[in-house]
Protein backbone atom coordinates (compact mmCIF):
# COMPACT_ATOMS: atom_id res chain seq x y z
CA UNK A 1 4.89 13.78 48.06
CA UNK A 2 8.22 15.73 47.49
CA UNK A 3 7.32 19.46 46.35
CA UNK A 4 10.24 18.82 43.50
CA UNK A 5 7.69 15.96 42.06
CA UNK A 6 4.71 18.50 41.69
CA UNK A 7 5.41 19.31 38.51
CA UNK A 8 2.78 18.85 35.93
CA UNK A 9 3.63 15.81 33.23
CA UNK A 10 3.55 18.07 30.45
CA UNK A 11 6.02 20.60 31.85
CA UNK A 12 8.79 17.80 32.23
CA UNK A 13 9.64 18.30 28.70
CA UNK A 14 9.34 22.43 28.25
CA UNK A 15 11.73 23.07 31.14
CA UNK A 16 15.58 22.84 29.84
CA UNK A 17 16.64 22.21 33.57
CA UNK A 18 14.72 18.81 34.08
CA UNK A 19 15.97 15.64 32.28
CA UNK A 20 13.69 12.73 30.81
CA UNK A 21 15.84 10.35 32.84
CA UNK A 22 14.85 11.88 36.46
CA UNK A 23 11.30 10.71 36.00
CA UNK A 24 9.42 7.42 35.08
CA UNK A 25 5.91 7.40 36.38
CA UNK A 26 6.71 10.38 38.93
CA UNK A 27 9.90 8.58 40.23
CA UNK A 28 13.08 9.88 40.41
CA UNK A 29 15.93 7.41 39.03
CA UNK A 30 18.44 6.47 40.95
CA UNK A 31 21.03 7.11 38.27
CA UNK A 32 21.00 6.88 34.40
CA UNK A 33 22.14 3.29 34.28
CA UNK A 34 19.23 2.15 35.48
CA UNK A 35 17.19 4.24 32.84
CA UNK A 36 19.22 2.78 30.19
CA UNK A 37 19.30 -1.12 31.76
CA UNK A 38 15.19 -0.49 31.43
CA UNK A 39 15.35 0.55 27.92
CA UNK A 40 17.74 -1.84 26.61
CA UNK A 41 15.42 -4.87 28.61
CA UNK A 42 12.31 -3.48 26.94
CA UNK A 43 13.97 -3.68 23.28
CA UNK A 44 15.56 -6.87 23.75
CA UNK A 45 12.02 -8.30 24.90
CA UNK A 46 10.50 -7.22 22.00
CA UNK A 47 13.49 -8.75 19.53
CA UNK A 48 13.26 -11.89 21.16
CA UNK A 49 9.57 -12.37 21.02
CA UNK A 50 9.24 -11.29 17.35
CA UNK A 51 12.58 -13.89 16.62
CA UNK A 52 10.78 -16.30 19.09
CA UNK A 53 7.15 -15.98 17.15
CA UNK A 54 9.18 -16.60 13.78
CA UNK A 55 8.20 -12.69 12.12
CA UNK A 56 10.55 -10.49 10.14
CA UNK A 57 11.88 -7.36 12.12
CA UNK A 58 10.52 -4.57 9.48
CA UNK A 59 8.01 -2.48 10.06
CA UNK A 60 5.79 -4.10 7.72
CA UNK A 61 4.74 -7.37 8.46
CA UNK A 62 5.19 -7.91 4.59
CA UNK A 63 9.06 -8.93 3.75
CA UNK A 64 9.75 -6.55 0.87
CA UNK A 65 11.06 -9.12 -2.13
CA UNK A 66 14.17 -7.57 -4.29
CA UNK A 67 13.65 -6.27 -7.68
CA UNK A 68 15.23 -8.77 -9.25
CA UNK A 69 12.91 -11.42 -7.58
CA UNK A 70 9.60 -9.74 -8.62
CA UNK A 71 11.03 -9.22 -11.97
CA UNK A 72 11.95 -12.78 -12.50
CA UNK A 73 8.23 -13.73 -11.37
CA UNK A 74 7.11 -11.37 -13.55
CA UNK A 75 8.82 -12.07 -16.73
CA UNK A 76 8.21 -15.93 -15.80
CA UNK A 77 4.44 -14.90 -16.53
CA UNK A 78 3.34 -14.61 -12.55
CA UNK A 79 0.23 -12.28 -12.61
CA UNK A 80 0.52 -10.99 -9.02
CA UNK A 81 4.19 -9.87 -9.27
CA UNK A 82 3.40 -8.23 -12.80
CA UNK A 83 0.89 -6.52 -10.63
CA UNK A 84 3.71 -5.12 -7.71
CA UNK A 85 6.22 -4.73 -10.28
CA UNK A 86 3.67 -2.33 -12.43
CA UNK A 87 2.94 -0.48 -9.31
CA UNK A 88 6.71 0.26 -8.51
CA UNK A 89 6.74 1.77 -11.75
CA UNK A 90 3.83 3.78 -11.16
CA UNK A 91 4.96 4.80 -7.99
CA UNK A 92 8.95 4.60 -8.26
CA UNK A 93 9.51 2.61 -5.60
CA UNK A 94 12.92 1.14 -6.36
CA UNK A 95 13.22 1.60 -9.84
CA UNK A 96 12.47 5.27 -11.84
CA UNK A 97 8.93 5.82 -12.09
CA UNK A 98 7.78 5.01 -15.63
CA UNK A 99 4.12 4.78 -16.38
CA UNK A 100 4.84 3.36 -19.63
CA UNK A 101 6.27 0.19 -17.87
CA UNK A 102 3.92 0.39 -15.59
CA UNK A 103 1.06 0.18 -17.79
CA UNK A 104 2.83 -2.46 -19.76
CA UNK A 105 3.03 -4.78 -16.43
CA UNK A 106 -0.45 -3.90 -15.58
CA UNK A 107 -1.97 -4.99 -18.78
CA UNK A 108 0.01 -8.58 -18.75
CA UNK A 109 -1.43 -8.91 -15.52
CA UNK A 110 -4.78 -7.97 -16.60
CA UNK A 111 -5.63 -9.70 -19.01
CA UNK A 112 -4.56 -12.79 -16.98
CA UNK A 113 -7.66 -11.90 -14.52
CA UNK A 114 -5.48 -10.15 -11.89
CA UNK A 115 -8.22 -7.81 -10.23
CA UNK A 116 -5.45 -5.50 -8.50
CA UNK A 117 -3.76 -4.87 -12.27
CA UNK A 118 -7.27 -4.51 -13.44
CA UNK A 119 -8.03 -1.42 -11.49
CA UNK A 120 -4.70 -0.18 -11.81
CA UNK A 121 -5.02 -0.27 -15.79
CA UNK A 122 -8.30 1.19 -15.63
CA UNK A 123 -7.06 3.83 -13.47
CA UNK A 124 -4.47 4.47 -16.04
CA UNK A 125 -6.64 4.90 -18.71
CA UNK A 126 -9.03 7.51 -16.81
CA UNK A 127 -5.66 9.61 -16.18
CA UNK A 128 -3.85 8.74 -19.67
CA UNK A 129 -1.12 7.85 -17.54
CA UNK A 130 1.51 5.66 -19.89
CA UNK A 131 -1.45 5.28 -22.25
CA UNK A 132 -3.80 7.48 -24.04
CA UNK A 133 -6.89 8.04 -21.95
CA UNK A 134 -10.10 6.18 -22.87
CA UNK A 135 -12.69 6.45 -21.08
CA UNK A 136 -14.16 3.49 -22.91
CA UNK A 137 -10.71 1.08 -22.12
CA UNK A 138 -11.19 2.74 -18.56
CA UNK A 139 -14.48 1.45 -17.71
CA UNK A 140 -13.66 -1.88 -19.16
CA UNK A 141 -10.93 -2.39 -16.64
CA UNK A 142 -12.71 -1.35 -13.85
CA UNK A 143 -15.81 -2.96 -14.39
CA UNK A 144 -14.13 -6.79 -14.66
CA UNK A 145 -12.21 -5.40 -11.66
CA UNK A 146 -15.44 -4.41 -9.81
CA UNK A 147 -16.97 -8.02 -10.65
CA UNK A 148 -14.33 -9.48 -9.21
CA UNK A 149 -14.45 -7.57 -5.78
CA UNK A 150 -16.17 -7.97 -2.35
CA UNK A 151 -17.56 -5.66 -0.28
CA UNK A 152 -16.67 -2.35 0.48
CA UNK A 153 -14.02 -2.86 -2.00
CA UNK A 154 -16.87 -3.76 -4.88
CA UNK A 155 -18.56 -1.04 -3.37
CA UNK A 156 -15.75 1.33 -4.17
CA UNK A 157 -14.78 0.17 -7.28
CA UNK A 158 -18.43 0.09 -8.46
CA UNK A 159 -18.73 3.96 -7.52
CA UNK A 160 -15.35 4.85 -9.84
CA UNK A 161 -16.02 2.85 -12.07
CA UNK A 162 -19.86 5.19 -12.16
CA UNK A 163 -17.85 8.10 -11.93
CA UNK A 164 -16.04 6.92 -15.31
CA UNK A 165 -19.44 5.94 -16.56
CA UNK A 166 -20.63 10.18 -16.44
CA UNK A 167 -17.75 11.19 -18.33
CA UNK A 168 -19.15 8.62 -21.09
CA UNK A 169 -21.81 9.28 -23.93
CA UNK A 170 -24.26 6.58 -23.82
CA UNK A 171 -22.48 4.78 -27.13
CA UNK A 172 -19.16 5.09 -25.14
CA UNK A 173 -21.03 3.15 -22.24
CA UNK A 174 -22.50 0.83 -24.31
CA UNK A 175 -19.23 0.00 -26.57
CA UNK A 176 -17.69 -0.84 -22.68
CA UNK A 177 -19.92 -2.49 -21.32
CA UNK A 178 -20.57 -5.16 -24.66
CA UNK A 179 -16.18 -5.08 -24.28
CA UNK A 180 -16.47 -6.12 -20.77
CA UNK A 181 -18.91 -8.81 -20.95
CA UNK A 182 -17.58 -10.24 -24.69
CA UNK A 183 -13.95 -10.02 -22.37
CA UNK A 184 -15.91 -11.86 -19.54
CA UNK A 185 -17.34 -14.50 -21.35
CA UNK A 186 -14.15 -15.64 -23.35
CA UNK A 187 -11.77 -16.04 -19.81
């Protein structure tokens, strides 16, 4: 081995004399073309087999739906975009964060059975964010949430939804829990 190449990994990018394009697995490169011809294969693999396989080039693998779209569905009665367009409120993702509206879209989807807008509302509640917190509106929310989950996710919505629960006197709790199940019963 050359005594130029015995230069630890790390070290080829802390010295300002070496460039990135003199090694590639310990090699030296014959010239920068071929450094760039290598890099511009590699991306145009990966274009072509994510165009080939039929997937979106975004980072997600969720397309991200306009505004307008979600708020169409929304206002067209569609619980799960009342749920996304509540949370881009709440989080003011493309439109100004209003927890008002967010609350608002959260509660239509709600009360349609949307588990998602169900824990959202109850987490509203517990923080009085765009409505007055109520503790007893709170545990509602996340308890038909809860009943609807799976899992770890029941698991964790079961454990805030106790955490609510010890912030509660025990006619609080009760008033809930006789909300939840008269709420259950009639959907």
């Amino acid at each position: 081995m050359r005594s130029d190449f015995n230069v630890p990994r790390f070290a080829i990018f802390t010295k300002p004399n070496l460039r990135l394009s003199q090694f590639v697995d310990g090699h030296k490169l014959k010239d920068s073309a071929t450094f760039v011809a290598i890099i511009v294969a590699v991306l145009c693999a990966a274009i072509f087999s994510a165009t080939a396989a039929g997937r979106p080039l975004t980072y997600a693998s969720v397309r991200y739906q306009s505004i307008a779209a979600i708020l169409a569905r929304a206002q067209r009665g569609d619980p799960a975009a009342e749920t996304r367009l509540g949370w881009l409120y709440s989080t003011g993702r493309g439109v100004p964060q209003n927890y008002y509206e967010a609350a608002k879209w959260f509660y239509r989807a709600a009360t349609r059975g949307n588990a998602a807008a169900q824990y959202e509302l109850g987490m509203a509640y517990n923080k009085g964010q765009g409505v007055p917190r109520d503790y007893v509106l709170s545990y509602l929310w996340l308890n038909l949430s809860a009943a609807q989950a799976v899992g770890a996710d029941r698991e964790y919505k079961v454990t805030l939804r106790d955490a609510i629960a010890s912030k509660m006197t025990p006619q609080q709790l009760l008033t809930a829990q006789q909300l939840a199940l008269k709420w259950a019963k009639s959907h």
